[in-house]
PDB file of N, CA and C in Angstrom:
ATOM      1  N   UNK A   1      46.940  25.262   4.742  1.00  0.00           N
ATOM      2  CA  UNK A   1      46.001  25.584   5.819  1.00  0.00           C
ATOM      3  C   UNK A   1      44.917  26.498   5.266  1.00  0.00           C
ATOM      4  N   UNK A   2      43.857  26.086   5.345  1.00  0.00           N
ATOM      5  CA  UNK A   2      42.311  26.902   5.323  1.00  0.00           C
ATOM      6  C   UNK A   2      42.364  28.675   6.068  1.00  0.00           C
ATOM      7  N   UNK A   3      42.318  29.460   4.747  1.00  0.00           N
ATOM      8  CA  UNK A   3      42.209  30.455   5.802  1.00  0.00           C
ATOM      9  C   UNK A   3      41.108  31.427   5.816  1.00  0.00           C
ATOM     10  N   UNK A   4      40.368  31.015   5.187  1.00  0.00           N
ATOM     11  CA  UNK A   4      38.864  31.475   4.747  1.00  0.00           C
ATOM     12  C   UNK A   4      37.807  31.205   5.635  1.00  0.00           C
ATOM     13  N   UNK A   5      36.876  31.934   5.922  1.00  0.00           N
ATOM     14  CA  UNK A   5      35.716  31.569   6.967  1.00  0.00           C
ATOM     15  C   UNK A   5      35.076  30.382   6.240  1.00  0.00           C
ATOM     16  N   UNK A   6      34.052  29.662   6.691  1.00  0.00           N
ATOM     17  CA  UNK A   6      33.382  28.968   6.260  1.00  0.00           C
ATOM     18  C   UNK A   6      32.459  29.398   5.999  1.00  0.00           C
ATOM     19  N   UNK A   7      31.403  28.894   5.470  1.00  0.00           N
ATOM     20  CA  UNK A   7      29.493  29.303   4.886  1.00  0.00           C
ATOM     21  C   UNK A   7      29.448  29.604   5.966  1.00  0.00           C
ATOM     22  N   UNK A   8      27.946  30.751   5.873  1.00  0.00           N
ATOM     23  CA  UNK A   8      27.605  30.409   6.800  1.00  0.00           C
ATOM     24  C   UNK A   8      26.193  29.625   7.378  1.00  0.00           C
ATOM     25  N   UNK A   9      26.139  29.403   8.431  1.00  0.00           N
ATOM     26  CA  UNK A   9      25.124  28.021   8.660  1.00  0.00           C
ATOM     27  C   UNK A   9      23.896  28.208   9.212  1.00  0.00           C
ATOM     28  N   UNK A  10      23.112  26.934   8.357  1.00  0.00           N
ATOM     29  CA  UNK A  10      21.318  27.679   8.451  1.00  0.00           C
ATOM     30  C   UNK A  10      21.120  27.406   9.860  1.00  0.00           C
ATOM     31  N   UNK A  11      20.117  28.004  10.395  1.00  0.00           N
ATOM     32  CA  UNK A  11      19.241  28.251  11.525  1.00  0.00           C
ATOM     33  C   UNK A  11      19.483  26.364  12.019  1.00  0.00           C
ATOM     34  N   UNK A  12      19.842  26.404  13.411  1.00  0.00           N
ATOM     35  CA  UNK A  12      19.999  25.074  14.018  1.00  0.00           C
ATOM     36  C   UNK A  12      20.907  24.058  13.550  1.00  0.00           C
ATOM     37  N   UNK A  13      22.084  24.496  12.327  1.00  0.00           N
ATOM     38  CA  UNK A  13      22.776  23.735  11.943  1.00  0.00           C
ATOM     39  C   UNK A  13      24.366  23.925  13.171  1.00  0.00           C
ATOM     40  N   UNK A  14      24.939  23.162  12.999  1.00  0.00           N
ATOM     41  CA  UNK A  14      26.008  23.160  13.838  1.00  0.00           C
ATOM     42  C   UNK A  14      27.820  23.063  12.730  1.00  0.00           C
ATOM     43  N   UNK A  15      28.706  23.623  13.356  1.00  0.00           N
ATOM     44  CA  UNK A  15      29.705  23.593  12.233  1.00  0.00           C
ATOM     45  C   UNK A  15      29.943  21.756  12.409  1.00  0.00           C
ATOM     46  N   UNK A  16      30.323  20.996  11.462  1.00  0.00           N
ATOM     47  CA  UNK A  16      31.094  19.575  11.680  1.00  0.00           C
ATOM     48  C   UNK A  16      32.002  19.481  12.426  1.00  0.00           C
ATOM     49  N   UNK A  17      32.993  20.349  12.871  1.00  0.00           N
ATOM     50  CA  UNK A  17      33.870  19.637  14.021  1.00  0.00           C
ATOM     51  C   UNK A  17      33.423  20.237  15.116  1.00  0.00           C
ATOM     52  N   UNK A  18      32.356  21.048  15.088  1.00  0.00           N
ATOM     53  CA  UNK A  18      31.856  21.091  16.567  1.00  0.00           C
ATOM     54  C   UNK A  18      30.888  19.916  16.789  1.00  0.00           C
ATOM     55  N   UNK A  19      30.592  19.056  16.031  1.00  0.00           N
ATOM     56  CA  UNK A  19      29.419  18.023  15.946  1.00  0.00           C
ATOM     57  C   UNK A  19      30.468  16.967  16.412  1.00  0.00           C
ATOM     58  N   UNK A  20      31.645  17.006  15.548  1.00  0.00           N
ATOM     59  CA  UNK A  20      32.563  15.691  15.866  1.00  0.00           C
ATOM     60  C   UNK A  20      32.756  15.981  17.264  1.00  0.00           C
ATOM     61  N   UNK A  21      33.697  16.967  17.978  1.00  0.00           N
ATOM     62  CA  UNK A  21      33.531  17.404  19.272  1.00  0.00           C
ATOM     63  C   UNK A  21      32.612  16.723  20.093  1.00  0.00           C
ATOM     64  N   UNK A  22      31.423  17.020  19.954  1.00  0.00           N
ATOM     65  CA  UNK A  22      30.010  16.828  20.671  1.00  0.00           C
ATOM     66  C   UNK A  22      29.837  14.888  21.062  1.00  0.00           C
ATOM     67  N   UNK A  23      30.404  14.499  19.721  1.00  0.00           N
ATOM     68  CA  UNK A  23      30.582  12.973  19.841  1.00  0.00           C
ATOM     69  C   UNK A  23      31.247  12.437  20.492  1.00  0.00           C
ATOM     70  N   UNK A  24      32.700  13.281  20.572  1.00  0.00           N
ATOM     71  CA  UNK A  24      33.634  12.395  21.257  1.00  0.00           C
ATOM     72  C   UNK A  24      33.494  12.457  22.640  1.00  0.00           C
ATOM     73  N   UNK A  25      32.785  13.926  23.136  1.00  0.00           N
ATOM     74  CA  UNK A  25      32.476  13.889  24.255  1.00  0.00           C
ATOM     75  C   UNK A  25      31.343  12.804  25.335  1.00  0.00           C
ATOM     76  N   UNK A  26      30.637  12.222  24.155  1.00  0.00           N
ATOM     77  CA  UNK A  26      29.518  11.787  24.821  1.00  0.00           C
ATOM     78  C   UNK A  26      30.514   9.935  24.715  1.00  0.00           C
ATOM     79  N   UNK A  27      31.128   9.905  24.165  1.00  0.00           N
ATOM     80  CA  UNK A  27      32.290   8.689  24.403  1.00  0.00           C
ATOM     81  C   UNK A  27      32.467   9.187  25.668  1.00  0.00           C
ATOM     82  N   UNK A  28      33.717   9.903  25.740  1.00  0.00           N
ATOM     83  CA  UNK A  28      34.108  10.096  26.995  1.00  0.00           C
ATOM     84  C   UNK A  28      33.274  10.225  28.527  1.00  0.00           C
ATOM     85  N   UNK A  29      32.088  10.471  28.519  1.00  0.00           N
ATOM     86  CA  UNK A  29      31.645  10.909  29.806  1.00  0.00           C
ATOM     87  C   UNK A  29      30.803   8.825  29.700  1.00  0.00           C
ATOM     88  N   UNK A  30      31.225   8.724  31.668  1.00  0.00           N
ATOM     89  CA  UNK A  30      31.231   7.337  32.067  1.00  0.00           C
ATOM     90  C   UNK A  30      29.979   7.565  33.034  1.00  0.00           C
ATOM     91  N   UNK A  31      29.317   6.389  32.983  1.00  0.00           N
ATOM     92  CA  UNK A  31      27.766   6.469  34.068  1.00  0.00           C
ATOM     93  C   UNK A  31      28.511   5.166  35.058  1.00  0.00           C
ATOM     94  N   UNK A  32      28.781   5.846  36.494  1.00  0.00           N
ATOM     95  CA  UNK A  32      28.868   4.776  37.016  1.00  0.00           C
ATOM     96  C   UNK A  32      27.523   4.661  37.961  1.00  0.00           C
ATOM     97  N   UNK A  33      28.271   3.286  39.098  1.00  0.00           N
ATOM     98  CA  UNK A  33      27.300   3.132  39.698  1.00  0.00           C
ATOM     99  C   UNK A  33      27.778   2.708  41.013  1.00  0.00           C
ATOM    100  N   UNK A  34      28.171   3.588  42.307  1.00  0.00           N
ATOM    101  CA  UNK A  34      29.057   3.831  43.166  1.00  0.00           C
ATOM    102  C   UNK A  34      30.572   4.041  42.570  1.00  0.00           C
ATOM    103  N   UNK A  35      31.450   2.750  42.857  1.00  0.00           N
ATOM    104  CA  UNK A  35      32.977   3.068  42.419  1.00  0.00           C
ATOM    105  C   UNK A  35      32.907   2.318  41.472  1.00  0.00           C
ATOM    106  N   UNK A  36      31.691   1.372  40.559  1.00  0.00           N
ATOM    107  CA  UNK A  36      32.215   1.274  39.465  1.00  0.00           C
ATOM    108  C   UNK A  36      31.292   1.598  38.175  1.00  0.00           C
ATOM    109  N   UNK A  37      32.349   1.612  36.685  1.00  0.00           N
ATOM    110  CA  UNK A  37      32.061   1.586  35.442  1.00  0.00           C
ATOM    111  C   UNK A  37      30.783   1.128  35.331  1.00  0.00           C
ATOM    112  N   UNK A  38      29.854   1.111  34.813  1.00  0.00           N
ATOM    113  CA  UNK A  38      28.700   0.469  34.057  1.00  0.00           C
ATOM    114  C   UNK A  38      29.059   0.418  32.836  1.00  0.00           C
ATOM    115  N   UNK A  39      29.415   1.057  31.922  1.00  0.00           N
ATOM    116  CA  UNK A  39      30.192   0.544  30.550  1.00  0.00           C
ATOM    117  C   UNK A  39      31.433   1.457  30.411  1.00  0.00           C
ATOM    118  N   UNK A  40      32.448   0.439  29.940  1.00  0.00           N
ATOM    119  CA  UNK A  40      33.559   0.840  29.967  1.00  0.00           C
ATOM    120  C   UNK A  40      33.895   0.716  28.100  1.00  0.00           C
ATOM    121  N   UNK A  41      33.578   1.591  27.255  1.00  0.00           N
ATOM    122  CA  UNK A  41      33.761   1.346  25.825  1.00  0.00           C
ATOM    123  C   UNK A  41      35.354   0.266  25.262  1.00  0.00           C
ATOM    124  N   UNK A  42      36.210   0.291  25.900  1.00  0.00           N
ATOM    125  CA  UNK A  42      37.054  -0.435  25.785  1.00  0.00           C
ATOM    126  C   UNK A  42      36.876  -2.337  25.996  1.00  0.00           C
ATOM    127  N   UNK A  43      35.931  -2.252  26.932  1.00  0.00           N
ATOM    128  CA  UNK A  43      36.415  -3.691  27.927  1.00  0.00           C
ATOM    129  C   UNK A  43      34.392  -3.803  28.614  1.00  0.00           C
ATOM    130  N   UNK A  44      33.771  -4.141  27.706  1.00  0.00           N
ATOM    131  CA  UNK A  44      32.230  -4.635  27.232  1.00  0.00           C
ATOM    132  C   UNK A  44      32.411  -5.785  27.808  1.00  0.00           C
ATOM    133  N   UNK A  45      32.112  -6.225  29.260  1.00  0.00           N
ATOM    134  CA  UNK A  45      31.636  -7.688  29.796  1.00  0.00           C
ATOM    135  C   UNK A  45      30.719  -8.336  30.060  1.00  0.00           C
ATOM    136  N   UNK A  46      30.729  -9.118  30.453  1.00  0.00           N
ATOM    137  CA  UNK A  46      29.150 -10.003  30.539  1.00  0.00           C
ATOM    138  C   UNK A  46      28.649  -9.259  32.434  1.00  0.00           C
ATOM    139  N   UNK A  47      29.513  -8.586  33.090  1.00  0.00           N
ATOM    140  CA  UNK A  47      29.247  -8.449  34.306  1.00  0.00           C
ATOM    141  C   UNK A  47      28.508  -7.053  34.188  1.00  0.00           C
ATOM    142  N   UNK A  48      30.067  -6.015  33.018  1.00  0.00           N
ATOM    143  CA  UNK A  48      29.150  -4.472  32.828  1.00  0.00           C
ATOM    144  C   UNK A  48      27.897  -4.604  32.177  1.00  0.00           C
ATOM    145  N   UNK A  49      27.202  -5.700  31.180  1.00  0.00           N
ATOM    146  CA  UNK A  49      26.137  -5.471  30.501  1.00  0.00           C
ATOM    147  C   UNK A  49      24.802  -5.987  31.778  1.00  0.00           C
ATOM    148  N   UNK A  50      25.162  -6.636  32.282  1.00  0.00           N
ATOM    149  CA  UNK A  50      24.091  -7.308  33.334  1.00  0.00           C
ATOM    150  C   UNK A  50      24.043  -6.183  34.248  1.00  0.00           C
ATOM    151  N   UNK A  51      25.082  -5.344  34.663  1.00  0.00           N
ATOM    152  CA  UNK A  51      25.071  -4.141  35.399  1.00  0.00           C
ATOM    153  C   UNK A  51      24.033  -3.102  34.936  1.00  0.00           C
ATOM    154  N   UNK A  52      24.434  -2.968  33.552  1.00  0.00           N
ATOM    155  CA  UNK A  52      23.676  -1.872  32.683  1.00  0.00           C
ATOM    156  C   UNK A  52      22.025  -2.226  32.498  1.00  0.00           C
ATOM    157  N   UNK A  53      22.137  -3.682  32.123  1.00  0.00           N
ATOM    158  CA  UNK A  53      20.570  -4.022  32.481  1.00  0.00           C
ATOM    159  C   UNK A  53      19.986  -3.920  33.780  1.00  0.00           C
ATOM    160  N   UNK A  54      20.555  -3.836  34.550  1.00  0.00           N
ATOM    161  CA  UNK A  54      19.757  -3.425  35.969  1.00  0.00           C
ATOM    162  C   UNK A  54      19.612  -2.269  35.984  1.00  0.00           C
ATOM    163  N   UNK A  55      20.304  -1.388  35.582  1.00  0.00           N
ATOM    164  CA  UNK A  55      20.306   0.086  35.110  1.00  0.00           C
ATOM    165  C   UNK A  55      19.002   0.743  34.472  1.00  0.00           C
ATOM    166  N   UNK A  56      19.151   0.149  33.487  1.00  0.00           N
ATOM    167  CA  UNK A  56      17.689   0.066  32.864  1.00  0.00           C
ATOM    168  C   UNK A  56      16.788  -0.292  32.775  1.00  0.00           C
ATOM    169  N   UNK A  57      16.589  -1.380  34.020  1.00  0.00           N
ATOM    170  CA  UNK A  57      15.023  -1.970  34.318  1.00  0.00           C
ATOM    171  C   UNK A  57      14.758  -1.167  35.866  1.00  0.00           C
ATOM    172  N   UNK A  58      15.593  -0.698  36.024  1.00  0.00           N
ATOM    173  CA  UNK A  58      15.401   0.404  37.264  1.00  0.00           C
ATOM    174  C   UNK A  58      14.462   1.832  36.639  1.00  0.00           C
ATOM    175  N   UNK A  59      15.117   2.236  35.459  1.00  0.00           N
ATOM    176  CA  UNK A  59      14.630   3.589  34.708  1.00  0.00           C
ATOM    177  C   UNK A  59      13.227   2.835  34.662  1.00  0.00           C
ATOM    178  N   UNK A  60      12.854   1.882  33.579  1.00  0.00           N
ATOM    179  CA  UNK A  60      11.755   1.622  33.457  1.00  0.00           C
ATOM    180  C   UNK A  60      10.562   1.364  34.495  1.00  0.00           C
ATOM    181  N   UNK A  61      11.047   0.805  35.536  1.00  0.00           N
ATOM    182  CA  UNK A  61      10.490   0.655  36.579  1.00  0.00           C
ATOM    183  C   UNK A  61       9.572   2.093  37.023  1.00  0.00           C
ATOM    184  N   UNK A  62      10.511   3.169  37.222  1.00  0.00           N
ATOM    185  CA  UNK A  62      10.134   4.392  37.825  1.00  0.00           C
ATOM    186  C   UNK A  62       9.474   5.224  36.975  1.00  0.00           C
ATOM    187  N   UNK A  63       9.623   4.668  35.458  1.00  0.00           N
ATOM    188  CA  UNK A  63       8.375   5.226  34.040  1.00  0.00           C
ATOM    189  C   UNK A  63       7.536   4.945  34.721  1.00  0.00           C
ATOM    190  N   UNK A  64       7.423   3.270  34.765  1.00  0.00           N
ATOM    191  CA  UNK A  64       6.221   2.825  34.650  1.00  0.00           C
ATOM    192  C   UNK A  64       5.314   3.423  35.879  1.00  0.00           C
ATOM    193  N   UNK A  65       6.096   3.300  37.180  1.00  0.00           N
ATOM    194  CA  UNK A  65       5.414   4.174  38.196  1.00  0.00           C
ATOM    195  C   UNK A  65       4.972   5.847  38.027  1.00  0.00           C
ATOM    196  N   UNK A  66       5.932   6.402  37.500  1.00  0.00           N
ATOM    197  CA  UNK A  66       5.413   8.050  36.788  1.00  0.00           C
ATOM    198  C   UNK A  66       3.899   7.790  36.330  1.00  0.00           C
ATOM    199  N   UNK A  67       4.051   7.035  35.423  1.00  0.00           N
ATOM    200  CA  UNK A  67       2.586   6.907  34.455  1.00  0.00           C
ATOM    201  C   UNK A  67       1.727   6.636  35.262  1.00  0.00           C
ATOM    202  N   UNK A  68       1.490   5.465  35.882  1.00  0.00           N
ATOM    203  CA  UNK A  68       0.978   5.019  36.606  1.00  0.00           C
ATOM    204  C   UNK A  68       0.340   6.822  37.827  1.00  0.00           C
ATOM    205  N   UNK A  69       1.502   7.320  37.920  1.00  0.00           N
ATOM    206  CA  UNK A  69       1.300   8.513  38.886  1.00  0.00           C
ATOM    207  C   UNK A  69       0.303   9.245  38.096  1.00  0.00           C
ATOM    208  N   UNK A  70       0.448   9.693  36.583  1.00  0.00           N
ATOM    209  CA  UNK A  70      -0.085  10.869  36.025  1.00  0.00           C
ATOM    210  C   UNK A  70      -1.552  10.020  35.622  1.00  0.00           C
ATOM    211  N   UNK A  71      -1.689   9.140  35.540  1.00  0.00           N
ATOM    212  CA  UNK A  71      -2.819   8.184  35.442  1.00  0.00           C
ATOM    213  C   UNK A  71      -3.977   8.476  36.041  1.00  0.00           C
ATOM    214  N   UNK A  72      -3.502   8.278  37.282  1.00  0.00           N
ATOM    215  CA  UNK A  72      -4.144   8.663  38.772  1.00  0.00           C
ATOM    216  C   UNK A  72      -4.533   9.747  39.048  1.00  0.00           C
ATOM    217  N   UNK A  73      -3.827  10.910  38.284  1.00  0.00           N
ATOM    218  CA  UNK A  73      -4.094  12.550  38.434  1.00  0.00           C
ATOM    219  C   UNK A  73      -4.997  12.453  37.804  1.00  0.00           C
ATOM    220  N   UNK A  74      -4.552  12.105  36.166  1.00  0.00           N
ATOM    221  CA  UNK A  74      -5.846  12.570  35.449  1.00  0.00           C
ATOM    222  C   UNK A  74      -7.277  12.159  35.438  1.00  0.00           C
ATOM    223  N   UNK A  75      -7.382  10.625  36.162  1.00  0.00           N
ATOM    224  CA  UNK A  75      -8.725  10.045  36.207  1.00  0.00           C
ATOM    225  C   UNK A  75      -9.056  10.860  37.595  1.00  0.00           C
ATOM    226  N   UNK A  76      -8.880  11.729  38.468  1.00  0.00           N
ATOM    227  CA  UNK A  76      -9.473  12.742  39.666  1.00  0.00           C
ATOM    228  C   UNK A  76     -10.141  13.502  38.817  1.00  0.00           C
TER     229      UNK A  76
END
């Protein structure tokens, strides 16, 4: 067993198993959409990906309207 501190770490670096940490977490956390999954990392279907694409032509949608918004500001 390691019983020595580690280096220590430059400005904005992070230790590696707090990075691994950070990963597994972003596995774990689920986007649904009412009571269900939108992707389920295990079990990838043709129903969750068509889900997820509606997902994301929704986001884009409301870009495109943002822009469209700040558009409008800036040509006043």
């Amino acid at each position: 067993e390691e019983t020595t501190d580690p280096p220590p770490l430059e400005e904005g670096e992070i230790h590696p198993s707090q990075a691994e940490q950070e990963e597994e977490d972003v596995v774990e956390i689920g986007t649904t959409t009412g009571d269900r999954d939108v992707v389920d990392p295990g079990h990838f279907t043709l129903e969750s990906a068509q889900i997820l694409i509606g997902e994301i032509m929704g986001c884009n949608r409301d870009l495109e309207n943002i822009q469209k918004s700040i558009n409008d500001v800036q040509k006043k």
